[in-house]
N, C-alpha and C. Protein backbone atom coordinates (compact mmCIF):
# COMPACT_ATOMS: atom_id res chain seq x y z
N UNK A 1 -63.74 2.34 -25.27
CA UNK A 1 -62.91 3.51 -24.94
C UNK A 1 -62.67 3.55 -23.43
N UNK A 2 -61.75 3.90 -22.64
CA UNK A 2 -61.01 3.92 -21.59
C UNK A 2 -62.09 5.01 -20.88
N UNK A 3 -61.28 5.10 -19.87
CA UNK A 3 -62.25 6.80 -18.83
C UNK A 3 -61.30 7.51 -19.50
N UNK A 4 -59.76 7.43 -19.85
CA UNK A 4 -59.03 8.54 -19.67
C UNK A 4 -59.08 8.94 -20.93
N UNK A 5 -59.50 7.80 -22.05
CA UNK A 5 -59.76 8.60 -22.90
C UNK A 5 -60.79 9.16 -23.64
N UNK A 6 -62.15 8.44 -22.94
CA UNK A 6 -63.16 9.27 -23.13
C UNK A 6 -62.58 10.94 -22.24
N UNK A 7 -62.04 11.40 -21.42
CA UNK A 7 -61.63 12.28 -21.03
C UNK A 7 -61.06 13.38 -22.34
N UNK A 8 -60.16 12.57 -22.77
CA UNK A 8 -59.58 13.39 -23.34
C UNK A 8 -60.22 13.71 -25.36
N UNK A 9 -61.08 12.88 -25.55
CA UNK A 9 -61.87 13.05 -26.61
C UNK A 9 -62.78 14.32 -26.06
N UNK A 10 -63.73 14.37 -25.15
CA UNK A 10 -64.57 15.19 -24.47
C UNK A 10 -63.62 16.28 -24.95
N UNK A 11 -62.16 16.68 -23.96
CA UNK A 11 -61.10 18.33 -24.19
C UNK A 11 -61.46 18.47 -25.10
N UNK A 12 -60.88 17.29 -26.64
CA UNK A 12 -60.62 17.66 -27.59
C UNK A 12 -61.57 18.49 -28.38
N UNK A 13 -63.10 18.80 -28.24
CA UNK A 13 -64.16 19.25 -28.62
C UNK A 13 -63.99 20.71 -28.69
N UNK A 14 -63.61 21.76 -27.68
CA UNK A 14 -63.37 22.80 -27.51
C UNK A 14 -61.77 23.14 -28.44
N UNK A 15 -60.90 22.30 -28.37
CA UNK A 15 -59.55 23.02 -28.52
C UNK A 15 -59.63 22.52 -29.80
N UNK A 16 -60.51 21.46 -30.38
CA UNK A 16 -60.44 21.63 -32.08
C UNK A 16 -61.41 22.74 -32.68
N UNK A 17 -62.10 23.38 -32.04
CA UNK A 17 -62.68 24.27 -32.08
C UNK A 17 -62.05 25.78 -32.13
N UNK A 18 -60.97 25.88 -31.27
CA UNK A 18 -59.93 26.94 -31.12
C UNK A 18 -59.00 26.82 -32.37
N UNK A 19 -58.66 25.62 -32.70
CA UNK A 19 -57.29 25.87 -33.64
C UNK A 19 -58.19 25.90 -34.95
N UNK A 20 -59.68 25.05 -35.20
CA UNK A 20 -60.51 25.75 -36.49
C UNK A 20 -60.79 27.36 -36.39
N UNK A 21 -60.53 27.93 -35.40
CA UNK A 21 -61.10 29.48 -35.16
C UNK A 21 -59.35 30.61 -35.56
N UNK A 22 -58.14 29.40 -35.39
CA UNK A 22 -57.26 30.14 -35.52
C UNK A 22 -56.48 29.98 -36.49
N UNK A 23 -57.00 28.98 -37.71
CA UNK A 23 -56.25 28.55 -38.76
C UNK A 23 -57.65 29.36 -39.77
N UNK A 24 -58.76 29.90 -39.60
CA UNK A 24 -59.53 30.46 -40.26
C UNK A 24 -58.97 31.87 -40.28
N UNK A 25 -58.43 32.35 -38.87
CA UNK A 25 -58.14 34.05 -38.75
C UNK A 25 -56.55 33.81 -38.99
N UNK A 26 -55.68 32.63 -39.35
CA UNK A 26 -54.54 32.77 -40.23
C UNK A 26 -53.23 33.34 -39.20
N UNK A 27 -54.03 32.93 -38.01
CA UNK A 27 -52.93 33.52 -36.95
C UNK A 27 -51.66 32.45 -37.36
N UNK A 28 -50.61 33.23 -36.74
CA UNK A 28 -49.17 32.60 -37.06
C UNK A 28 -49.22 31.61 -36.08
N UNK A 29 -48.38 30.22 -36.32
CA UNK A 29 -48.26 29.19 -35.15
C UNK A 29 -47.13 30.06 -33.88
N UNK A 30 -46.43 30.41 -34.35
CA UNK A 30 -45.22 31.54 -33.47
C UNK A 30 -45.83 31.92 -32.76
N UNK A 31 -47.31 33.14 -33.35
CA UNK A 31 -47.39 33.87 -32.49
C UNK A 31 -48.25 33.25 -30.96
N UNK A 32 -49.07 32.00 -31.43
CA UNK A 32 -49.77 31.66 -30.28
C UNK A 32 -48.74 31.09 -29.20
N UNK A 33 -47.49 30.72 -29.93
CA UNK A 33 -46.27 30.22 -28.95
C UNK A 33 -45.79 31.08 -28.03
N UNK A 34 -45.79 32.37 -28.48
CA UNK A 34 -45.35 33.61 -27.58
C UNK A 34 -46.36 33.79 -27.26
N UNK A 35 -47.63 34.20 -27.33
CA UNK A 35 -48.66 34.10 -26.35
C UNK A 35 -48.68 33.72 -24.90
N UNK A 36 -48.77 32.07 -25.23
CA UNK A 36 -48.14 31.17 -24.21
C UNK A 36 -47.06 31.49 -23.46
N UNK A 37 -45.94 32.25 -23.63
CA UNK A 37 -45.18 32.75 -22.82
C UNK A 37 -45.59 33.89 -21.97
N UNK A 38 -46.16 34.74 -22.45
CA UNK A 38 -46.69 35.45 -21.67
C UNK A 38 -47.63 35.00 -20.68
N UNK A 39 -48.45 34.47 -21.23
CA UNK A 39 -49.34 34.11 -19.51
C UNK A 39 -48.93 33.03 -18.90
N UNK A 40 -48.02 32.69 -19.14
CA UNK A 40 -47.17 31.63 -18.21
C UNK A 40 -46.34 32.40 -17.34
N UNK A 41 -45.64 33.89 -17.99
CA UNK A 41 -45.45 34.67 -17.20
C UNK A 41 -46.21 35.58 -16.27
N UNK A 42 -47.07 35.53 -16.51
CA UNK A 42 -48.51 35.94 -15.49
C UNK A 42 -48.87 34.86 -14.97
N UNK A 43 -48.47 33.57 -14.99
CA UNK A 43 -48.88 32.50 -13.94
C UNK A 43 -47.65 32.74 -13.10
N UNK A 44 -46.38 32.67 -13.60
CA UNK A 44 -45.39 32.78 -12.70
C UNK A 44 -45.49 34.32 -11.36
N UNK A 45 -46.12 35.23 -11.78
CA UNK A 45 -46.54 36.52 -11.32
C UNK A 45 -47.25 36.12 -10.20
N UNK A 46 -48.27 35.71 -10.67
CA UNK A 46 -49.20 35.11 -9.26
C UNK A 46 -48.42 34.29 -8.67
N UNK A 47 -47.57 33.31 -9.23
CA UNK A 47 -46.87 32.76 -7.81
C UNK A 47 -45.95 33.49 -7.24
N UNK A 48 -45.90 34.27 -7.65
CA UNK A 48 -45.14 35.44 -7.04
C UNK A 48 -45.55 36.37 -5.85
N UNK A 49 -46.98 35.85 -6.11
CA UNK A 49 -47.61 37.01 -4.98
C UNK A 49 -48.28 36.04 -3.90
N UNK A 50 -48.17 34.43 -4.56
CA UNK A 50 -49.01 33.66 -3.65
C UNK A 50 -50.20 33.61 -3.94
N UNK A 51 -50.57 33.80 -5.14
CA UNK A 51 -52.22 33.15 -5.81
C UNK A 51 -52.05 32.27 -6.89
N UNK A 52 -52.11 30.87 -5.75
CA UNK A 52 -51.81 30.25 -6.30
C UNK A 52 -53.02 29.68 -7.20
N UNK A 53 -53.97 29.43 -6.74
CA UNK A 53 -55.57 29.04 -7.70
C UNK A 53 -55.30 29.75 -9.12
N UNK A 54 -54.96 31.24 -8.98
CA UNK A 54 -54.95 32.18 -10.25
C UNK A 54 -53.87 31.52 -11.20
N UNK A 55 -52.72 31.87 -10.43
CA UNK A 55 -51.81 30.69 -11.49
C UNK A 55 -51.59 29.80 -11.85
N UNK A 56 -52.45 28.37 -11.18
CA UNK A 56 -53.02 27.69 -12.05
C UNK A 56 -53.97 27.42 -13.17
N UNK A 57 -54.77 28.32 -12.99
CA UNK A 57 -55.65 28.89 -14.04
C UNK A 57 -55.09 29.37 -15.28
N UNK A 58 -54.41 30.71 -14.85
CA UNK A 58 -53.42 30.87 -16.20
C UNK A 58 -52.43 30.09 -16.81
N UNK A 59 -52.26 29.03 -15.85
CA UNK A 59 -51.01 27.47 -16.09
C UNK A 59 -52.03 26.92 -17.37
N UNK A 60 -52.89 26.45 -17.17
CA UNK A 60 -54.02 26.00 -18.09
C UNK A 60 -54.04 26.59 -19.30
N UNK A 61 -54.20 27.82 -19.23
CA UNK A 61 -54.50 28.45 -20.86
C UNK A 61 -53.24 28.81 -21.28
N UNK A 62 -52.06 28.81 -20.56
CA UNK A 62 -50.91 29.02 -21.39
C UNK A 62 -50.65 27.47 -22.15
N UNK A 63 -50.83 26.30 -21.20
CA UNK A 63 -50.70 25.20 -22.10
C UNK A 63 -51.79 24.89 -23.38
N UNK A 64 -53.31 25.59 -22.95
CA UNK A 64 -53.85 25.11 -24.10
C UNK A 64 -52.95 25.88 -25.51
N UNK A 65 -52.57 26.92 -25.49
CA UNK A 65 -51.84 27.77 -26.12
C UNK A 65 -50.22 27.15 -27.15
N UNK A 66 -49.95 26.30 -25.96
CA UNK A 66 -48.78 25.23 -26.59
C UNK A 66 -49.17 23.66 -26.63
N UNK A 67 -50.20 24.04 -26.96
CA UNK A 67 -50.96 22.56 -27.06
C UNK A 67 -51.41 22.39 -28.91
N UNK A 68 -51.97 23.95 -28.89
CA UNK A 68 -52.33 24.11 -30.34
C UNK A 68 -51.26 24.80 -31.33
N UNK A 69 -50.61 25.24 -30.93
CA UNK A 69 -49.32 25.81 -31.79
C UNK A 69 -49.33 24.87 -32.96
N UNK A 70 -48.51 24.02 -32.46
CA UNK A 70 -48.59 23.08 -33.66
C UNK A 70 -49.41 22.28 -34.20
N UNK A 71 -50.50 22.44 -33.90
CA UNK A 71 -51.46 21.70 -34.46
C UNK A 71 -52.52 22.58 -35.55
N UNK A 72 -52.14 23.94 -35.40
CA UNK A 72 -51.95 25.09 -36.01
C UNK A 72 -51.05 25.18 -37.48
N UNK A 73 -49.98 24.68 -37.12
CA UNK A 73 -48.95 24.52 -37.85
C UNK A 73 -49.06 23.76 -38.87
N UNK A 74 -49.34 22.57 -38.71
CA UNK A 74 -50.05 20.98 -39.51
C UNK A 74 -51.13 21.57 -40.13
N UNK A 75 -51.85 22.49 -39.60
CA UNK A 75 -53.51 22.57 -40.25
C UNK A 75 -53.11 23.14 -41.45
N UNK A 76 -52.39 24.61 -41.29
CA UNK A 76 -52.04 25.34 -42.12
C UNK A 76 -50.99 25.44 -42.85
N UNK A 77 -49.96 23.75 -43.03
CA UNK A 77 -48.58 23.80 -43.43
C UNK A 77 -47.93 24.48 -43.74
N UNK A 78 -47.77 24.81 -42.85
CA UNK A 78 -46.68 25.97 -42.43
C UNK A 78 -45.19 25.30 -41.24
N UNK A 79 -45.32 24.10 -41.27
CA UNK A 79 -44.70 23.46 -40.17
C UNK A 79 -43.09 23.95 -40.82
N UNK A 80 -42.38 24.37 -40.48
CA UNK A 80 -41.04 24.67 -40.01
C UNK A 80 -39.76 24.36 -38.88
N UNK A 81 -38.29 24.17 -39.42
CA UNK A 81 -37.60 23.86 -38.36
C UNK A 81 -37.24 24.83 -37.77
N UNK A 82 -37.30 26.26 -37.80
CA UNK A 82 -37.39 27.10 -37.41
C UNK A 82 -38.75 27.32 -36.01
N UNK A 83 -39.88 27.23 -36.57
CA UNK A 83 -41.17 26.79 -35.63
C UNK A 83 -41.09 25.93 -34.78
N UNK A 84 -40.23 24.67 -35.06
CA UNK A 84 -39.96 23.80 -33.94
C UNK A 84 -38.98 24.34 -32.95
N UNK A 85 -37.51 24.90 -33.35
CA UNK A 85 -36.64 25.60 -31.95
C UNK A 85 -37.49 26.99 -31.55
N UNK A 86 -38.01 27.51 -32.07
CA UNK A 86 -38.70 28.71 -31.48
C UNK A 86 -39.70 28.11 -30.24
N UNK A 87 -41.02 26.92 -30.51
CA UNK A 87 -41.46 26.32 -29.61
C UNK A 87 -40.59 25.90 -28.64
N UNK A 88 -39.14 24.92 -28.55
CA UNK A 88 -38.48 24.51 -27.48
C UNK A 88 -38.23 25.99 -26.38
N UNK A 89 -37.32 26.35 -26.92
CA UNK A 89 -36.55 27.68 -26.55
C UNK A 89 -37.83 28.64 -25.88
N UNK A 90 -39.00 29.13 -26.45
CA UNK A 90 -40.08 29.69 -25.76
C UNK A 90 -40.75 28.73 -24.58
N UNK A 91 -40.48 27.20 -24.41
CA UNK A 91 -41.44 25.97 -23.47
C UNK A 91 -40.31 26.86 -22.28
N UNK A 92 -38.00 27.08 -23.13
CA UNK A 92 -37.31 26.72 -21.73
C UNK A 92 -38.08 28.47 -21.06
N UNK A 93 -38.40 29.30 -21.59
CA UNK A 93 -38.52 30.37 -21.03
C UNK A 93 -39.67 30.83 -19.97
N UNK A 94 -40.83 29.80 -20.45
CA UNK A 94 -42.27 29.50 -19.40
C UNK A 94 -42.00 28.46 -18.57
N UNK A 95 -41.07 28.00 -18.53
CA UNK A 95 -40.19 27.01 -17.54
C UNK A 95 -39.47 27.47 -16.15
N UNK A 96 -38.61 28.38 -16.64
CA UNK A 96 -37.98 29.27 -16.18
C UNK A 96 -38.61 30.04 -15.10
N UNK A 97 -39.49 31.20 -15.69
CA UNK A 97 -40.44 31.81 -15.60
C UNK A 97 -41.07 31.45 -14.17
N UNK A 98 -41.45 30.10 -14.07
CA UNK A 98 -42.61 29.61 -13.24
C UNK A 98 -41.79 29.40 -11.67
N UNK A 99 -40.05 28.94 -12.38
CA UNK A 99 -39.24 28.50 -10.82
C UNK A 99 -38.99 29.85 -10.14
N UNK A 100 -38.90 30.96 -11.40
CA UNK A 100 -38.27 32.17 -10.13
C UNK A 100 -39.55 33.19 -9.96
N UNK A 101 -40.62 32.76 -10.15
CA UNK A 101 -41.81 33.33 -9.29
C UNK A 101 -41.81 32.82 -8.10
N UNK A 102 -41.53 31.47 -8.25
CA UNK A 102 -41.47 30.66 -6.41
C UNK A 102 -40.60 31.02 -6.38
N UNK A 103 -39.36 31.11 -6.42
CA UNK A 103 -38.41 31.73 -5.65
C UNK A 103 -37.98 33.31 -5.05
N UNK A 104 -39.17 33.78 -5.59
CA UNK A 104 -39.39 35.00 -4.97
C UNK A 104 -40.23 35.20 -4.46
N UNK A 105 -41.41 34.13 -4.41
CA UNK A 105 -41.91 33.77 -3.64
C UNK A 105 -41.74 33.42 -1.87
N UNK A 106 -40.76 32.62 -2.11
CA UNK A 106 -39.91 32.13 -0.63
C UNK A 106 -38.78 32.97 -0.33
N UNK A 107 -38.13 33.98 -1.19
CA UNK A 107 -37.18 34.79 -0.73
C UNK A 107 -38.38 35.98 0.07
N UNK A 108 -39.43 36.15 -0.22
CA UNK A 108 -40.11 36.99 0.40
C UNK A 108 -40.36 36.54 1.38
N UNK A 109 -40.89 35.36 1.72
CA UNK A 109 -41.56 34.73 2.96
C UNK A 109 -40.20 34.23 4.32
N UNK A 110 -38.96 34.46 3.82
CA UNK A 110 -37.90 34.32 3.97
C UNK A 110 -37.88 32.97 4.54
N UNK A 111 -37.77 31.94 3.61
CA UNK A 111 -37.88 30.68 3.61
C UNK A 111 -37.00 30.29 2.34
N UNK A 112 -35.39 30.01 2.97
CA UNK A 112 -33.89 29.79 2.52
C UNK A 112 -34.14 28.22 1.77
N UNK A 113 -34.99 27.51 2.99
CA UNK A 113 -34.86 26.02 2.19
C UNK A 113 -35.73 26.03 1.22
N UNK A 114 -37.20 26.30 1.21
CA UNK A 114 -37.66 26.59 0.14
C UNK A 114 -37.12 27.18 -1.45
N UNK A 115 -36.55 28.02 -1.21
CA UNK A 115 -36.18 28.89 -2.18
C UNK A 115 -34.61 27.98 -2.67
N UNK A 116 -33.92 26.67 -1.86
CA UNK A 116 -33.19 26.79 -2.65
C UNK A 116 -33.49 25.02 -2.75
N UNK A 117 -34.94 24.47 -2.77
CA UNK A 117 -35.18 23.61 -3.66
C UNK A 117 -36.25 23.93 -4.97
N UNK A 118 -36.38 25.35 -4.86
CA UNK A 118 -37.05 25.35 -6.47
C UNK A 118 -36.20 26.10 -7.25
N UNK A 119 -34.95 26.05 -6.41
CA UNK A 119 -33.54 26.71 -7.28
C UNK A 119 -32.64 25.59 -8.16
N UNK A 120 -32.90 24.62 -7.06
CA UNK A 120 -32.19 23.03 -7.32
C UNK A 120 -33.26 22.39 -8.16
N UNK A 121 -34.71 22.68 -8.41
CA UNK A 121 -35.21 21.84 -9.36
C UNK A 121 -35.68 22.39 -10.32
N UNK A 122 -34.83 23.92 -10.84
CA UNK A 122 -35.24 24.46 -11.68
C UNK A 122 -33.90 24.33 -12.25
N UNK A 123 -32.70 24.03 -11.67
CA UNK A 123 -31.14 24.10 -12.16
C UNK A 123 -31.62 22.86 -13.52
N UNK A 124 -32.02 21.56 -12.63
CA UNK A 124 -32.16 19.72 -12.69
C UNK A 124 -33.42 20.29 -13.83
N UNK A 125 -34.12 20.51 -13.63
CA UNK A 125 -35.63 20.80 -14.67
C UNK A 125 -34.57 21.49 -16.53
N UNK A 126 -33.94 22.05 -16.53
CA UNK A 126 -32.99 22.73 -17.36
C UNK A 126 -32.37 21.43 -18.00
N UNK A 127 -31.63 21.38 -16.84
CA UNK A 127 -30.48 19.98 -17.30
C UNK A 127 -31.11 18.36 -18.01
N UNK A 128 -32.74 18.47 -17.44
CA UNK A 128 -33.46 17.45 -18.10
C UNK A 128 -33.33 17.89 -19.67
N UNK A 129 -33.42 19.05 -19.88
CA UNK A 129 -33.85 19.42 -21.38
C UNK A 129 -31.92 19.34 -22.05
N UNK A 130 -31.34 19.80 -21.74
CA UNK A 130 -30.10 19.79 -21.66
C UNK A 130 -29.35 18.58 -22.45
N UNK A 131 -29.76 17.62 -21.46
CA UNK A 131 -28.91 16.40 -21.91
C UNK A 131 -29.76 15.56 -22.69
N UNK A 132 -30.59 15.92 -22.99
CA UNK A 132 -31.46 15.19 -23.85
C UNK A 132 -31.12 15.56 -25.33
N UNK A 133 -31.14 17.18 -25.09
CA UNK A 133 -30.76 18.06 -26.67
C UNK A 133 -29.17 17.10 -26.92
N UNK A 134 -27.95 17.40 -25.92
CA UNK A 134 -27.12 17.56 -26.33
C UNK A 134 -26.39 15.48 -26.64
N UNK A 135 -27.97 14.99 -26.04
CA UNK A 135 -27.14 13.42 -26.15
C UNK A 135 -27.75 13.27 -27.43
N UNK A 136 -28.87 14.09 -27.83
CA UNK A 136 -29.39 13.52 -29.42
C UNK A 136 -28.45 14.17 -30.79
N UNK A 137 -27.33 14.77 -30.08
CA UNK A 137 -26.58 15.38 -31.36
C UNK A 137 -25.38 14.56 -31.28
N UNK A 138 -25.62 13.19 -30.32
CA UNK A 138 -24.49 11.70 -30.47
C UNK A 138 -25.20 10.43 -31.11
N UNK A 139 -26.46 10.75 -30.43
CA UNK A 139 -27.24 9.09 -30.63
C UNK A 139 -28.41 9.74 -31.09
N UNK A 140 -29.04 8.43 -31.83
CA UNK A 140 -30.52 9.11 -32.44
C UNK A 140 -31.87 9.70 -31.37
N UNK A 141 -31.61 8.97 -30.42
CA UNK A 141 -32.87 9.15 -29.38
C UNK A 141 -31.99 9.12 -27.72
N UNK A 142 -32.76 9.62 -26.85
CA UNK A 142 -32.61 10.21 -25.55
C UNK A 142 -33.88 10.08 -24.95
N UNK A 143 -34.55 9.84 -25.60
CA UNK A 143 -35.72 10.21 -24.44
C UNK A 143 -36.18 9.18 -23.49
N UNK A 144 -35.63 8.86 -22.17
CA UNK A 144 -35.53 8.35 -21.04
C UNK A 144 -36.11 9.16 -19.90
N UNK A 145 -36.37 8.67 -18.68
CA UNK A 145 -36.72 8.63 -17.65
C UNK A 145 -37.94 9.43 -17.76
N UNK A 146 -38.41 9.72 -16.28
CA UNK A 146 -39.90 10.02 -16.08
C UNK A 146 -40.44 11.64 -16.70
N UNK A 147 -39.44 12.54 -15.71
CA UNK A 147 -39.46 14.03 -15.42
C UNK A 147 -39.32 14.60 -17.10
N UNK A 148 -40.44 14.84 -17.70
CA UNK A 148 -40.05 15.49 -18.56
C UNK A 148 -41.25 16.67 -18.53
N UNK A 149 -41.18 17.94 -19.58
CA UNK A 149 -41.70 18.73 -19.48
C UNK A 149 -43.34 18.74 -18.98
N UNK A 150 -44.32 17.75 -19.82
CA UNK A 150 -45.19 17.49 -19.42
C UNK A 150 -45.55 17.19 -18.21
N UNK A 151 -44.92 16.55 -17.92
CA UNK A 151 -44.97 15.65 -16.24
C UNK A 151 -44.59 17.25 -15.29
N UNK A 152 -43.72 17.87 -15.78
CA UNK A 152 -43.30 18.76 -14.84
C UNK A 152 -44.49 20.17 -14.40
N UNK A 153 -45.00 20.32 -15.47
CA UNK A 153 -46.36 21.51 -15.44
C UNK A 153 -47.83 20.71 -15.33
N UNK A 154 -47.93 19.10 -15.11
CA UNK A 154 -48.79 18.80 -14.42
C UNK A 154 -48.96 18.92 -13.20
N UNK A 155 -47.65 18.38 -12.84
CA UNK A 155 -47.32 19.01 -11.35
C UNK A 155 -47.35 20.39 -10.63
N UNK A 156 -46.89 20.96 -11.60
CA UNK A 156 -47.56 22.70 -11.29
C UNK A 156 -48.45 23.02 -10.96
N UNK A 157 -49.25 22.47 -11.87
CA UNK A 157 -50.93 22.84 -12.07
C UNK A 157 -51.48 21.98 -10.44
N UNK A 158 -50.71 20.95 -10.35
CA UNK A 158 -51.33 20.03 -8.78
C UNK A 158 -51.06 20.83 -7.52
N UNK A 159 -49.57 20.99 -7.59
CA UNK A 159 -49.26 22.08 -6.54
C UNK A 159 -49.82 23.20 -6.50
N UNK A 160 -50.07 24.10 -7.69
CA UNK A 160 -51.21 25.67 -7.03
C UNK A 160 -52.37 24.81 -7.05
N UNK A 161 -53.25 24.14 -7.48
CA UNK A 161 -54.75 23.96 -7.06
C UNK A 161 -54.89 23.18 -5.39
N UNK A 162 -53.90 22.29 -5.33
CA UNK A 162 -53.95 22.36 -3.75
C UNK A 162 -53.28 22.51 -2.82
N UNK A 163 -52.16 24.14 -3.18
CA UNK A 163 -51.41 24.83 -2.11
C UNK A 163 -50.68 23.74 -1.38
N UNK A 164 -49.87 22.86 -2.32
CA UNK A 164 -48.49 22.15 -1.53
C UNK A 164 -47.28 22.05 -2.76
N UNK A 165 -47.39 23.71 -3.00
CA UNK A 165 -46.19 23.53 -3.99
C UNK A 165 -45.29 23.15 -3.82
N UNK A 166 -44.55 23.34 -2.38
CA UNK A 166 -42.96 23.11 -1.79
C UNK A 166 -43.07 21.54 -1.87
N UNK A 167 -44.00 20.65 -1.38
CA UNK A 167 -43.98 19.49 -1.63
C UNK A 167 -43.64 19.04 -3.23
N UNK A 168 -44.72 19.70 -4.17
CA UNK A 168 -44.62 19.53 -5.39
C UNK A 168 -43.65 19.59 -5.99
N UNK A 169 -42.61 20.56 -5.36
CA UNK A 169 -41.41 21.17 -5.84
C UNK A 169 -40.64 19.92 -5.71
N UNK A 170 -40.05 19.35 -4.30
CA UNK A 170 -39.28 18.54 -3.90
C UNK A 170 -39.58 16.72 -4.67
N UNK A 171 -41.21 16.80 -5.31
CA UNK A 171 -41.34 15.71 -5.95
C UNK A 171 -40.15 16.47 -7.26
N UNK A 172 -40.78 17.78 -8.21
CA UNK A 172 -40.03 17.51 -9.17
C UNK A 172 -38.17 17.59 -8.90
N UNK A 173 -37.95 18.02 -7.62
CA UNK A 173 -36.47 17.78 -7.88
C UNK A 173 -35.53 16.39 -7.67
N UNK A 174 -36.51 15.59 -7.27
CA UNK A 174 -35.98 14.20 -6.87
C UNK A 174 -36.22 13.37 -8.27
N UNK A 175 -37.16 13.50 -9.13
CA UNK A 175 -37.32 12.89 -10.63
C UNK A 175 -36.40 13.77 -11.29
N UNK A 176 -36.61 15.20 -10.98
CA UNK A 176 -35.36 15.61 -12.46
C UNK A 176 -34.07 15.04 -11.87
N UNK A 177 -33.78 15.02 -11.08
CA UNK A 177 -31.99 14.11 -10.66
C UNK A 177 -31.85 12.94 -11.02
N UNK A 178 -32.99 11.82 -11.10
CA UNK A 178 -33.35 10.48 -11.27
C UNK A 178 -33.31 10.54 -13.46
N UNK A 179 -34.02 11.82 -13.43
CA UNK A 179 -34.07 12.12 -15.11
C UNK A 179 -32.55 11.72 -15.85
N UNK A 180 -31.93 13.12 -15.42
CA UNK A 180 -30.81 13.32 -15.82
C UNK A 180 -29.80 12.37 -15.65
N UNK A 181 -30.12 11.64 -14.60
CA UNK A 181 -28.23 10.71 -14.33
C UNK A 181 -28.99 9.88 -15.15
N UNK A 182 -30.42 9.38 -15.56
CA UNK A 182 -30.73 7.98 -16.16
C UNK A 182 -30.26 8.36 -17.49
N UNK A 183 -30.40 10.02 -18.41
CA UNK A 183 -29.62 10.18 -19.77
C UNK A 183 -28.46 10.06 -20.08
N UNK A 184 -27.74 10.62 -18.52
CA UNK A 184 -26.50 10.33 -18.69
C UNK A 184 -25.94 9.16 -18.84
N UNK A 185 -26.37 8.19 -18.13
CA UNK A 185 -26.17 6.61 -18.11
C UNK A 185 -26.30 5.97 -19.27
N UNK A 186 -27.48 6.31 -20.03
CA UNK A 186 -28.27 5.72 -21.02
C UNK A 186 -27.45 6.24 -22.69
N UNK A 187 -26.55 7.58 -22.38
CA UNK A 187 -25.96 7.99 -23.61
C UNK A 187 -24.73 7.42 -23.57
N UNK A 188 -24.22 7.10 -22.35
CA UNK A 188 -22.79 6.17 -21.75
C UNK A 188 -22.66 5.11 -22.50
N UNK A 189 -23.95 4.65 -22.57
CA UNK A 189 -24.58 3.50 -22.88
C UNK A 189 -24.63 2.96 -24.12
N UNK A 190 -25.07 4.00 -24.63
CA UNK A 190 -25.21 3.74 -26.52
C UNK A 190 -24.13 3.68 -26.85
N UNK A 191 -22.99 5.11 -26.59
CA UNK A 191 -22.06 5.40 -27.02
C UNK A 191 -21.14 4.08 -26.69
N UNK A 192 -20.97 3.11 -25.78
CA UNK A 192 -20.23 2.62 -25.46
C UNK A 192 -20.39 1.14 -26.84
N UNK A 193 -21.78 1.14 -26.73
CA UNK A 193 -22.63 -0.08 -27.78
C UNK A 193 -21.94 0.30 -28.85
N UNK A 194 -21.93 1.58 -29.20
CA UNK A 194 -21.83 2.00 -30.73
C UNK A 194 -20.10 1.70 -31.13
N UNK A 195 -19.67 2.31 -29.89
CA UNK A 195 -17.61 1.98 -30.03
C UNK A 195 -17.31 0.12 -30.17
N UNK A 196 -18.33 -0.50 -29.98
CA UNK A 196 -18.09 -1.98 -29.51
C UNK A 196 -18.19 -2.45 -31.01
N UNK A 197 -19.44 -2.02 -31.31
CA UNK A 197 -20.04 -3.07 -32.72
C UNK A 197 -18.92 -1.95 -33.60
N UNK A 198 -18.13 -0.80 -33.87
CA UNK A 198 -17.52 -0.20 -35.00
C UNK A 198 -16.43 -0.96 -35.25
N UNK A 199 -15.62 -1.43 -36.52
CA UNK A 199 -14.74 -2.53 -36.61
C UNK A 199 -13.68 -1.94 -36.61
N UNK A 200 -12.51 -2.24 -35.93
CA UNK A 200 -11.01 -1.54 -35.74
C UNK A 200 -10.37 -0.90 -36.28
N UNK A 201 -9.87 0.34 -36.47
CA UNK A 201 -9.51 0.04 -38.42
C UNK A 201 -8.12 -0.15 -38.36
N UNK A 202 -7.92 -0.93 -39.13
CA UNK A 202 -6.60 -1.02 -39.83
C UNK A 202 -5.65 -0.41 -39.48
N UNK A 203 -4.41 -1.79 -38.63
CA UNK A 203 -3.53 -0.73 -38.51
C UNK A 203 -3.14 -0.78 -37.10
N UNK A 204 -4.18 -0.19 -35.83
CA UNK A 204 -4.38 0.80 -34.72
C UNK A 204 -4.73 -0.69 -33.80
N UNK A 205 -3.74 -0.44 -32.69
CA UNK A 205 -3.94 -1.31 -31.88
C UNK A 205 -5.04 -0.88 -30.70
């Protein structure tokens, strides 16, 4: 076994412990999803006020929160396509959430450049999810480049525990730009494959 994943066997001890404690009390997978929104909105709060340690803390238990949703879901088959857009749509809203705490953050501290690169990598953070949804309703798969949700609230969690969010910020807005033009490229791409190999039809010059 690896370090990283003896690491992550070790987590798993506690949070299979949580979703046996929450598929016994029959909680809804939904509701732990909205849960998760909420104290993601209380992480975004503290970055709002500049505690940042605190809102990483609450960064943590809102993800353990959308960590087990669905694993909740599976236990107690109950899995739904309904349960799945409710999870997306609630991830874009603790997403959201987290850019315009910093940005009221830096509109307070009155810090213009600040505030309008976690404006620009919360626009690009969107548009990652964006073109991914809207290239998989052309081609079967999208999922390209680095910046994706995960990657993006690790980084969160790096920036409040050691107070260089603005740095953190400017990492995620240079990958979500790198994200997005690589889907865009990459759906250019298929689509162009897919018009090549379709046979002429009849007729049509």
């Amino acid at each position: 076994m690896t370090f990283t994943g003896a690491i992550g066997t070790i987590c798993m001890f506690p949070l299979r412990a949580i979703i046996a404690l929450c598929v016994k009390l029959r909680i809804h997978p939904n509701v732990l999803t909205f849960t998760g929104v909420v104290v993601n909105a209380a992480a975004a709060w503290a970055l709002a006020l500049g505690r940042f340690p605190l809102a990483g803390v609450l960064m943590i238990v809102a993800n353990i929160f959308d960590f087990i949703d669905g694993k909740v879901a599976r236990e107690r088959a109950i899995e739904t396509k309904f349960g799945g857009f409710w999870d997306s749509v609630m991830d874009r809203f603790s997403d959201l959430a987290l850019f315009i705490g910093l940005i009221y953050l830096y509109s307070e501290l009155h810090r213009t450049d600040y505030v309008m690169i976690a404006a620009l990598a919360m626009m690009f953070a969107v548009m990652t999810s964006y073109t991914r949804a809207r290239a998989e309703s052309l081609i079967p798969k999208c999922k390209v480049g680095f910046m994706e949700r995960p990657e993006r609230i690790v980084l969160f969690m790096i920036g409040a525990f050691t107070n260089r969010m603005a740095a953190v910020l400017l990492v995620i807005l240079v990958l979500s730009v790198f994200t997005v033009a690589d889907r865009i490229y990459y759906t250019w791409r298929e689509l162009q494959r897919a018009g090549a190999s379709r046979p002429a039809a009849a007729g049509r010059l």
